[in-house]
C-alpha atoms as a PDB file:
ATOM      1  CA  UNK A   1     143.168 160.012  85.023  1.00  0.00           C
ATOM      2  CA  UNK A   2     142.227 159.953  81.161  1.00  0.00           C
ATOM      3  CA  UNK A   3     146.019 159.593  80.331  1.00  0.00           C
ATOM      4  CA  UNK A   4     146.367 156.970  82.592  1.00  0.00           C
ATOM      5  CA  UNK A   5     143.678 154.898  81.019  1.00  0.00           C
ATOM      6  CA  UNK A   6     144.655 155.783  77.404  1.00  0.00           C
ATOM      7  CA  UNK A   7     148.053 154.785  78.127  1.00  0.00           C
ATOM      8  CA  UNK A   8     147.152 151.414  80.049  1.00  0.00           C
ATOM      9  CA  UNK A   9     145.298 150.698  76.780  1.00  0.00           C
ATOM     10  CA  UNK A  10     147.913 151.452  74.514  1.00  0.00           C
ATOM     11  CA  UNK A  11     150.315 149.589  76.389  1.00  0.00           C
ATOM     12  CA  UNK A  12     148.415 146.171  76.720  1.00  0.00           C
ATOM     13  CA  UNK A  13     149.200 144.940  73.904  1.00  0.00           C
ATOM     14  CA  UNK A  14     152.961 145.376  73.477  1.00  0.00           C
ATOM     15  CA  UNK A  15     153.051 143.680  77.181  1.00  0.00           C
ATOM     16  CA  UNK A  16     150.905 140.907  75.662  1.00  0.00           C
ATOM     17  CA  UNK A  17     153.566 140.326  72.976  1.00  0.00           C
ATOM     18  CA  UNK A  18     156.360 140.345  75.509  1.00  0.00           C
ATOM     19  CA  UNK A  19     154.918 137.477  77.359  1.00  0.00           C
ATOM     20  CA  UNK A  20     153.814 135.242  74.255  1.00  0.00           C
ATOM     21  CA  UNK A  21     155.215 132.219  74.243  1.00  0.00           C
ATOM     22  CA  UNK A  22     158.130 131.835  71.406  1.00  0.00           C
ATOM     23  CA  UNK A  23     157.234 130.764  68.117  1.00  0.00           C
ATOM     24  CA  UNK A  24     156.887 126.752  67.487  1.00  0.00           C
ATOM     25  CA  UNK A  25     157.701 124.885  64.269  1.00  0.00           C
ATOM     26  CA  UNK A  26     154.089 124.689  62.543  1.00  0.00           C
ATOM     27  CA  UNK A  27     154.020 120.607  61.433  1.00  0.00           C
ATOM     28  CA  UNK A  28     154.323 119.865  57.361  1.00  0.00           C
ATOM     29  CA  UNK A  29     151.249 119.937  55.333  1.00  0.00           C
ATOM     30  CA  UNK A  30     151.084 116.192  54.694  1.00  0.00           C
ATOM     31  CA  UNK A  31     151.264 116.064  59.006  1.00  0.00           C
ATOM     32  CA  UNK A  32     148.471 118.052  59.249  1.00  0.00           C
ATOM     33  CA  UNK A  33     146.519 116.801  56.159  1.00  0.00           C
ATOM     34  CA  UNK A  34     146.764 113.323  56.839  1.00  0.00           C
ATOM     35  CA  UNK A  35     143.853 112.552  59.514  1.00  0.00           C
ATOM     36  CA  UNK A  36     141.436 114.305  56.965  1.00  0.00           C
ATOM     37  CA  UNK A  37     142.744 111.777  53.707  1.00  0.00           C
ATOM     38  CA  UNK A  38     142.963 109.182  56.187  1.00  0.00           C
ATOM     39  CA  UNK A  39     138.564 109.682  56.797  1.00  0.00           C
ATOM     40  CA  UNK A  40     138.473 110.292  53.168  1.00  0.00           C
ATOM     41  CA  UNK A  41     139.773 106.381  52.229  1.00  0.00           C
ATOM     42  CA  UNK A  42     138.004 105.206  55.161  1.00  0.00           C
ATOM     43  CA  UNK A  43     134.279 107.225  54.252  1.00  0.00           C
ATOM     44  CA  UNK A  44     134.700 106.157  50.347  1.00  0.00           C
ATOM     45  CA  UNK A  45     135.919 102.154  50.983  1.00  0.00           C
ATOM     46  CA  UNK A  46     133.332 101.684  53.886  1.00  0.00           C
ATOM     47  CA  UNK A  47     129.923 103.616  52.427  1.00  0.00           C
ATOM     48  CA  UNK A  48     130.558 105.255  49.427  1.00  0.00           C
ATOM     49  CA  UNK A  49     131.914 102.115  47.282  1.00  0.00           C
ATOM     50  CA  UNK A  50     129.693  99.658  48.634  1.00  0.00           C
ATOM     51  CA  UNK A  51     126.651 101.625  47.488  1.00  0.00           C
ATOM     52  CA  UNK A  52     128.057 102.297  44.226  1.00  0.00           C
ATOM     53  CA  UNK A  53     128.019  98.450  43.664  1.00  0.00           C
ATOM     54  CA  UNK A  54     124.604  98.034  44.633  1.00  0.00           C
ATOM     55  CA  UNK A  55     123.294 100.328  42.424  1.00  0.00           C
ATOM     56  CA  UNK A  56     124.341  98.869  39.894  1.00  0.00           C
ATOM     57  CA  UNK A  57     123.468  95.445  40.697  1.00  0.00           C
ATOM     58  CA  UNK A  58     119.944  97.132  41.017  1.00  0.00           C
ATOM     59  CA  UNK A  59     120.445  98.748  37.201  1.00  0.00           C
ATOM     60  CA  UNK A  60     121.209  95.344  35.836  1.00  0.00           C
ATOM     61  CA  UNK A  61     118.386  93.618  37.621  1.00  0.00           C
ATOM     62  CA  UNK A  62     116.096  96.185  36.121  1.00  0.00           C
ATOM     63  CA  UNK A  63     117.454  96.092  32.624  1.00  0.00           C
ATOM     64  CA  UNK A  64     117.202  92.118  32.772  1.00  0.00           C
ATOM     65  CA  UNK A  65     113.761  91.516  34.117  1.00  0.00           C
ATOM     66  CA  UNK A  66     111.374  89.826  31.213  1.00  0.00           C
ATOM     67  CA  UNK A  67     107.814  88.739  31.174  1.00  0.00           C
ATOM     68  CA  UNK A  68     107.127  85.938  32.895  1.00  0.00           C
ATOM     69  CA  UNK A  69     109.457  86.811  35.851  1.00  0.00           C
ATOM     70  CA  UNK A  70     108.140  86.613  39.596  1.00  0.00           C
ATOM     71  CA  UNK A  71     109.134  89.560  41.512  1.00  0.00           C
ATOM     72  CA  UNK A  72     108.547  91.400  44.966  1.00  0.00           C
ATOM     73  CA  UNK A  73     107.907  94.968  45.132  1.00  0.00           C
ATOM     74  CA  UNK A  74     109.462  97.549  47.581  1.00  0.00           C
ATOM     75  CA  UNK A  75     106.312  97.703  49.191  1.00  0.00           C
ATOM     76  CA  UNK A  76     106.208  93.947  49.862  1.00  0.00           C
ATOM     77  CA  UNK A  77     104.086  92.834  46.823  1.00  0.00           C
ATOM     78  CA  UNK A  78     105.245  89.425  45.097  1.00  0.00           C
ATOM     79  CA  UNK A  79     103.763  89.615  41.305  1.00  0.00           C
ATOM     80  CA  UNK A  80     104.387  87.557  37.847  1.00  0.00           C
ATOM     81  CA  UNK A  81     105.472  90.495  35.093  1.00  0.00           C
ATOM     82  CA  UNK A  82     102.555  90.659  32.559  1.00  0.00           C
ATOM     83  CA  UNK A  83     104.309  93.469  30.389  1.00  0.00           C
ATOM     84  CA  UNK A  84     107.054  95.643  30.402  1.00  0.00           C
ATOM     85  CA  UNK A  85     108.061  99.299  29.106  1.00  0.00           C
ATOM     86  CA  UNK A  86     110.814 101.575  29.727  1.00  0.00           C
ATOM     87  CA  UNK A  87     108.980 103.292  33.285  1.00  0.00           C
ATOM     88  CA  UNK A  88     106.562 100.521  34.272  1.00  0.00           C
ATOM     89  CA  UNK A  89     105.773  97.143  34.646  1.00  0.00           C
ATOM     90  CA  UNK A  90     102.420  95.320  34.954  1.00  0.00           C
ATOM     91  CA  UNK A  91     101.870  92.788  37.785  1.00  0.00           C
ATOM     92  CA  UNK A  92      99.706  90.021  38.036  1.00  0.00           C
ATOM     93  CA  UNK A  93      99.340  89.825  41.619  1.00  0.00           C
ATOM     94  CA  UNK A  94      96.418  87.094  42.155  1.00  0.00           C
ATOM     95  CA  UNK A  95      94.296  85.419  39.073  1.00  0.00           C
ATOM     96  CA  UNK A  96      92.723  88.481  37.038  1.00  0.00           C
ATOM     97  CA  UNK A  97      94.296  91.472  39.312  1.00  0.00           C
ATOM     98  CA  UNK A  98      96.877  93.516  37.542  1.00  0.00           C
ATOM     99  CA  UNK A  99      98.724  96.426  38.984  1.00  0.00           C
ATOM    100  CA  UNK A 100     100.970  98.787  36.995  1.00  0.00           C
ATOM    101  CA  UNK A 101     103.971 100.177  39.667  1.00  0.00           C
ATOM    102  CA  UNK A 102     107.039 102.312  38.457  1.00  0.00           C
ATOM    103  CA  UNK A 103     110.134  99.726  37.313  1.00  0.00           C
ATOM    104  CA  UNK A 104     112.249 100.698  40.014  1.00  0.00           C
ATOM    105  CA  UNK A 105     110.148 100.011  42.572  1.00  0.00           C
ATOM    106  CA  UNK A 106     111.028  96.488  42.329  1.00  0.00           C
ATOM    107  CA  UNK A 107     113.487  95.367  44.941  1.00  0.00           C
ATOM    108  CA  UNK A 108     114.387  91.686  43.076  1.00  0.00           C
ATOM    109  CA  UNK A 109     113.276  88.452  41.557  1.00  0.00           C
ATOM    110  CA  UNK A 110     111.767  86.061  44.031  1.00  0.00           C
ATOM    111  CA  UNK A 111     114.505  83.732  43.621  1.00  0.00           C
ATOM    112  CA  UNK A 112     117.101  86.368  44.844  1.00  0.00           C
ATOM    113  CA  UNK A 113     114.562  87.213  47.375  1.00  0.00           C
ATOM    114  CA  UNK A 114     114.793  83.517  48.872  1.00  0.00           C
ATOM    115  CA  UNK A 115     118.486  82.957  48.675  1.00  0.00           C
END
């Protein structure tokens, strides 16, 4: 009964070889990497680009704002720039009340804001 078994197992696999199917042609390497480029061009031209060129209209915004300038803050605050330095800007918010917020927490002038 043991030899029986052994040589069921030992036979298994040669009679699943017998009965594979017969080897296809395997499709080129541009065939096969083509859906994956294809999402590539799509992923950078639909998200990756677009972003790219709104950071860096947010850069120059930063880089141009002055004293003087009326602004709104990402957390909704509109403010007139008091002073300036390379991390923070001072707001003047109502008549007397300054804040000082981080520079790139501002999301835009108010004139961009209400175009």
């Amino acid at each position: 009964m043991r030899h029986f078994l052994l040589i069921l197992l030992l036979a298994l696999p040669s009679i699943a070889i017998a009965q594979a199917a017969p080897p296809s042609q395997q499709p080129s390497f541009l065939v096969q990497a083509f859906p994956f480029i294809a999402m590539l061009f799509i992923f950078y031209f639909l998200m990756i680009r677009p972003q790219m060129k709104k950071q860096k209209a947010q850069q120059e915004l930063l880089a141009a704002l002055k004293k003087g300038d009326e602004v709104l803050t990402s957390g909704g605050i509109f403010g007139t720039i008091e002073g300036l330095t390379d991390k923070f800007v001072t707001l003047e918010i109502a008549d007397g009340v300054s804040i000082r917020i981080l520079r790139t927490q501002i999301m835009g002038t108010v004139k961009e804001v209400q175009q």
